[in-house]
N, C-alpha and C. Protein backbone atom coordinates (compact mmCIF):
# COMPACT_ATOMS: atom_id res chain seq x y z
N UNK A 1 2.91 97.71 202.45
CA UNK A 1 2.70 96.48 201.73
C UNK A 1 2.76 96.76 200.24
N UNK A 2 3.11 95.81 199.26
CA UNK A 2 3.23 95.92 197.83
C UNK A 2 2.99 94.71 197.46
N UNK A 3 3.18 94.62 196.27
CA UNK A 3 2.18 93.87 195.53
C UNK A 3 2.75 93.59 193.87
N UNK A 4 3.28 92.59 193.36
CA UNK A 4 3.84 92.40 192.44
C UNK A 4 2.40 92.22 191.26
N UNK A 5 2.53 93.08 190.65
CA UNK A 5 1.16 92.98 189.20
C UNK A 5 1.46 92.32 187.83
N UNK A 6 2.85 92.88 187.39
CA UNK A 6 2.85 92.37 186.55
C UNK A 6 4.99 92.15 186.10
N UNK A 7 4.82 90.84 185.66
CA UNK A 7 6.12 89.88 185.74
C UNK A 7 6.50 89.16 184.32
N UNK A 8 7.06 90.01 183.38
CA UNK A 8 7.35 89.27 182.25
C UNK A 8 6.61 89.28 181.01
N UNK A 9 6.86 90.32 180.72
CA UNK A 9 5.89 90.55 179.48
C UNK A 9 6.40 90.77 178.46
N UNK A 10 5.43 90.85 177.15
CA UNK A 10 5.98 90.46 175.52
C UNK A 10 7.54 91.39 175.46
N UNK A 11 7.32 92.63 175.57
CA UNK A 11 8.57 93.39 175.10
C UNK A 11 9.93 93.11 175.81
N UNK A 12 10.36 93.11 177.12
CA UNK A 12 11.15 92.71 178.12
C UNK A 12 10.91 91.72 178.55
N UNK A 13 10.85 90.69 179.03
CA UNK A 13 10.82 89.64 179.85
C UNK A 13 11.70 89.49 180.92
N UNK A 14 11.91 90.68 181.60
CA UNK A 14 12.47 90.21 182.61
C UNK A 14 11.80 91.62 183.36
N UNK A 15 11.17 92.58 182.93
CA UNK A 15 10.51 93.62 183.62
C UNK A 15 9.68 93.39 184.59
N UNK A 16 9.81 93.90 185.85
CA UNK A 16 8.63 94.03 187.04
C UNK A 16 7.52 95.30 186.89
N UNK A 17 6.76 95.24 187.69
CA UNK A 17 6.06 96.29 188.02
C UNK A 17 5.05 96.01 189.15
N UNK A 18 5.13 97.21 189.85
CA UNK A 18 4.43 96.85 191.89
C UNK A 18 3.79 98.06 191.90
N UNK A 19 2.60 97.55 193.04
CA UNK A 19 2.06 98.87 193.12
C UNK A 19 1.88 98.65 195.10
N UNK A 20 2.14 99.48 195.11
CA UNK A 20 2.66 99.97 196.51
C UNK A 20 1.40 100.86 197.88
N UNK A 21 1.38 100.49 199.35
CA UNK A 21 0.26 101.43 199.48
C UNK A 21 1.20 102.82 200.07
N UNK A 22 2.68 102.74 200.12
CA UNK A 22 2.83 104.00 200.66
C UNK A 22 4.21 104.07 200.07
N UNK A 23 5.10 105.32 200.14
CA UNK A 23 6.61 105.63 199.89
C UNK A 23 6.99 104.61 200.82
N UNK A 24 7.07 104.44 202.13
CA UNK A 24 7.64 103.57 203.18
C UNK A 24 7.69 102.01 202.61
N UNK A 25 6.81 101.80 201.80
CA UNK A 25 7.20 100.46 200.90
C UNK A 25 8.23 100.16 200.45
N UNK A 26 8.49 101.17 199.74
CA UNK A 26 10.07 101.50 198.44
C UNK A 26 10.81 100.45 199.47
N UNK A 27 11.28 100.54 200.47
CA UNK A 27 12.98 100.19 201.49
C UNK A 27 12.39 98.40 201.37
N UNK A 28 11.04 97.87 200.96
CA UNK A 28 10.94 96.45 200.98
C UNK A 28 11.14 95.76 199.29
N UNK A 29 10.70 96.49 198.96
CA UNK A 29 10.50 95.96 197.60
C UNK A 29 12.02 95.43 197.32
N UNK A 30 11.82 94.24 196.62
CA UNK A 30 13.42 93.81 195.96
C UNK A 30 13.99 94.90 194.80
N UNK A 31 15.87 94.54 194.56
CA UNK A 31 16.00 95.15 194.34
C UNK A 31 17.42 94.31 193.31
N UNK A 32 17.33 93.00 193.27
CA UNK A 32 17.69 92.41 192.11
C UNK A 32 17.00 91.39 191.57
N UNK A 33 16.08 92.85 190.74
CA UNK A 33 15.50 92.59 189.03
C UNK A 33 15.98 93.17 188.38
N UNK A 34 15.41 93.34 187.47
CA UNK A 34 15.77 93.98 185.85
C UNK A 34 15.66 95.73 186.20
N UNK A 35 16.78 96.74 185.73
CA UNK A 35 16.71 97.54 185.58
C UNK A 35 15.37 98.08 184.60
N UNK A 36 14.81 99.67 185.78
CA UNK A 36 13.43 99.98 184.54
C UNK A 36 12.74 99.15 185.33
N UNK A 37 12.47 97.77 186.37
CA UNK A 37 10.71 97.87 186.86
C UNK A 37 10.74 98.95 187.02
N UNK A 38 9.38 99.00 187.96
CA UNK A 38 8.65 100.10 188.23
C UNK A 38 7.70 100.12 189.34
N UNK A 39 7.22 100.99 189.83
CA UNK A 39 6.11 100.52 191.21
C UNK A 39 5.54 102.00 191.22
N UNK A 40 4.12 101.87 191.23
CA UNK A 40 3.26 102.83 191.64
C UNK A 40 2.80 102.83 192.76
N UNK A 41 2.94 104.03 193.68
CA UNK A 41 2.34 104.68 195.18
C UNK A 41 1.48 104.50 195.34
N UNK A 42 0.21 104.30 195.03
CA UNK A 42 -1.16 104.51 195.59
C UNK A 42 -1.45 106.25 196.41
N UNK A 43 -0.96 106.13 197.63
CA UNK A 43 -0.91 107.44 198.70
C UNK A 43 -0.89 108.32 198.18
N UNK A 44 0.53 108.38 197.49
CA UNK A 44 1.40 109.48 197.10
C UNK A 44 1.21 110.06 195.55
N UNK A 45 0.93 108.92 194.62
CA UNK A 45 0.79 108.28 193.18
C UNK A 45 1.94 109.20 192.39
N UNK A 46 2.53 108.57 193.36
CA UNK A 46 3.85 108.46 192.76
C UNK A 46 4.72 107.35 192.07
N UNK A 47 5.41 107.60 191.28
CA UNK A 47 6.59 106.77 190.69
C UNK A 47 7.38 106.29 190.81
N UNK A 48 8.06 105.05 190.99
CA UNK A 48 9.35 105.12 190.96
C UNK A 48 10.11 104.13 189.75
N UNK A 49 11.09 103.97 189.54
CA UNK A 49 11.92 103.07 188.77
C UNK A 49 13.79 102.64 188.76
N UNK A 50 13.63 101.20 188.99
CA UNK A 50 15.30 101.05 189.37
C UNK A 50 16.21 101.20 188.39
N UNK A 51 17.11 101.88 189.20
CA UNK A 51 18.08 102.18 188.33
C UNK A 51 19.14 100.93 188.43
N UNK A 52 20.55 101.28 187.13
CA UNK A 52 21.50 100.26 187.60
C UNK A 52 21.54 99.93 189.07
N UNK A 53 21.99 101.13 190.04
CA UNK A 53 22.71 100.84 191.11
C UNK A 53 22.09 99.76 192.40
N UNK A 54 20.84 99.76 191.51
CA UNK A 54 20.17 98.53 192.17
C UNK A 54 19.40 99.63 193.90
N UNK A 55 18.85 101.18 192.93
CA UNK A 55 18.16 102.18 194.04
C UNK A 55 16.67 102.03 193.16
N UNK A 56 15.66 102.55 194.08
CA UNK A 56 14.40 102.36 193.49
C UNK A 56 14.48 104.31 193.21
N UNK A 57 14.10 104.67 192.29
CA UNK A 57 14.04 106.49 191.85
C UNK A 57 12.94 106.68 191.85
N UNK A 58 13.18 108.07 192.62
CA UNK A 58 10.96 108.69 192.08
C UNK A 58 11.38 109.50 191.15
N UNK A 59 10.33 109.12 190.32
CA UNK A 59 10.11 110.08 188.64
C UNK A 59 9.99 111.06 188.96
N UNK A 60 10.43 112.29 188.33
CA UNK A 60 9.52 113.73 188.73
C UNK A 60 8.75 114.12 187.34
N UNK A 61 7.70 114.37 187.53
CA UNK A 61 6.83 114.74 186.31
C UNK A 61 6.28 116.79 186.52
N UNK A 62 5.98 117.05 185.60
CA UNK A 62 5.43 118.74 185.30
C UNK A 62 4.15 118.32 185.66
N UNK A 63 3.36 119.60 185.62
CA UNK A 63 2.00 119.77 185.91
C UNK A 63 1.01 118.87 185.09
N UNK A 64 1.88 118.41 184.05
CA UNK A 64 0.82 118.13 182.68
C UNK A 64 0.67 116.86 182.70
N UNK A 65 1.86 116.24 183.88
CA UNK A 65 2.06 114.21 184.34
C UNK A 65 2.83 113.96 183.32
N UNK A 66 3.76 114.87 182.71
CA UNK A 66 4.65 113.94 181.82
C UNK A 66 5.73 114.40 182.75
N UNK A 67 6.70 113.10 182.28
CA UNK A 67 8.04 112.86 182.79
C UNK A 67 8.70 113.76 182.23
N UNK A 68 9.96 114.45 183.47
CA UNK A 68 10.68 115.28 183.23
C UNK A 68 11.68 115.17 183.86
């Protein structure tokens, strides 16, 4: 299950962002919005973010939680 949080805000207005209770979510979530939403795992707390091709990507981050 997922969960749309937040839809349209000052900088982008056309940006999503979901937060998700498992990876197995990713294959529901839509997938024409705006390139760059985003959806957080819960389970996993993991990342992801769509790319053009209209795929949802998991971020990979270092030890330190920054993106890499």
């Amino acid at each position: 299950m997922y969960s749309l949080v937040q839809y349209r805000n000052m900088m982008n207005l056309a940006l999503s962002k979901f937060v998700a209770d498992n990876d197995e979510d990713i294959k529901d979530l839509p997938t024409d919005i705006e390139v760059g939403s985003e959806v957080f795992v819960i389970e996993s707390s993991s990342k992801y973010m769509l790319n053009h091709q209209g795929k949802w990507i998991k971020l990979k981050f270092n030890s330190s939680g920054n993106n890499i």
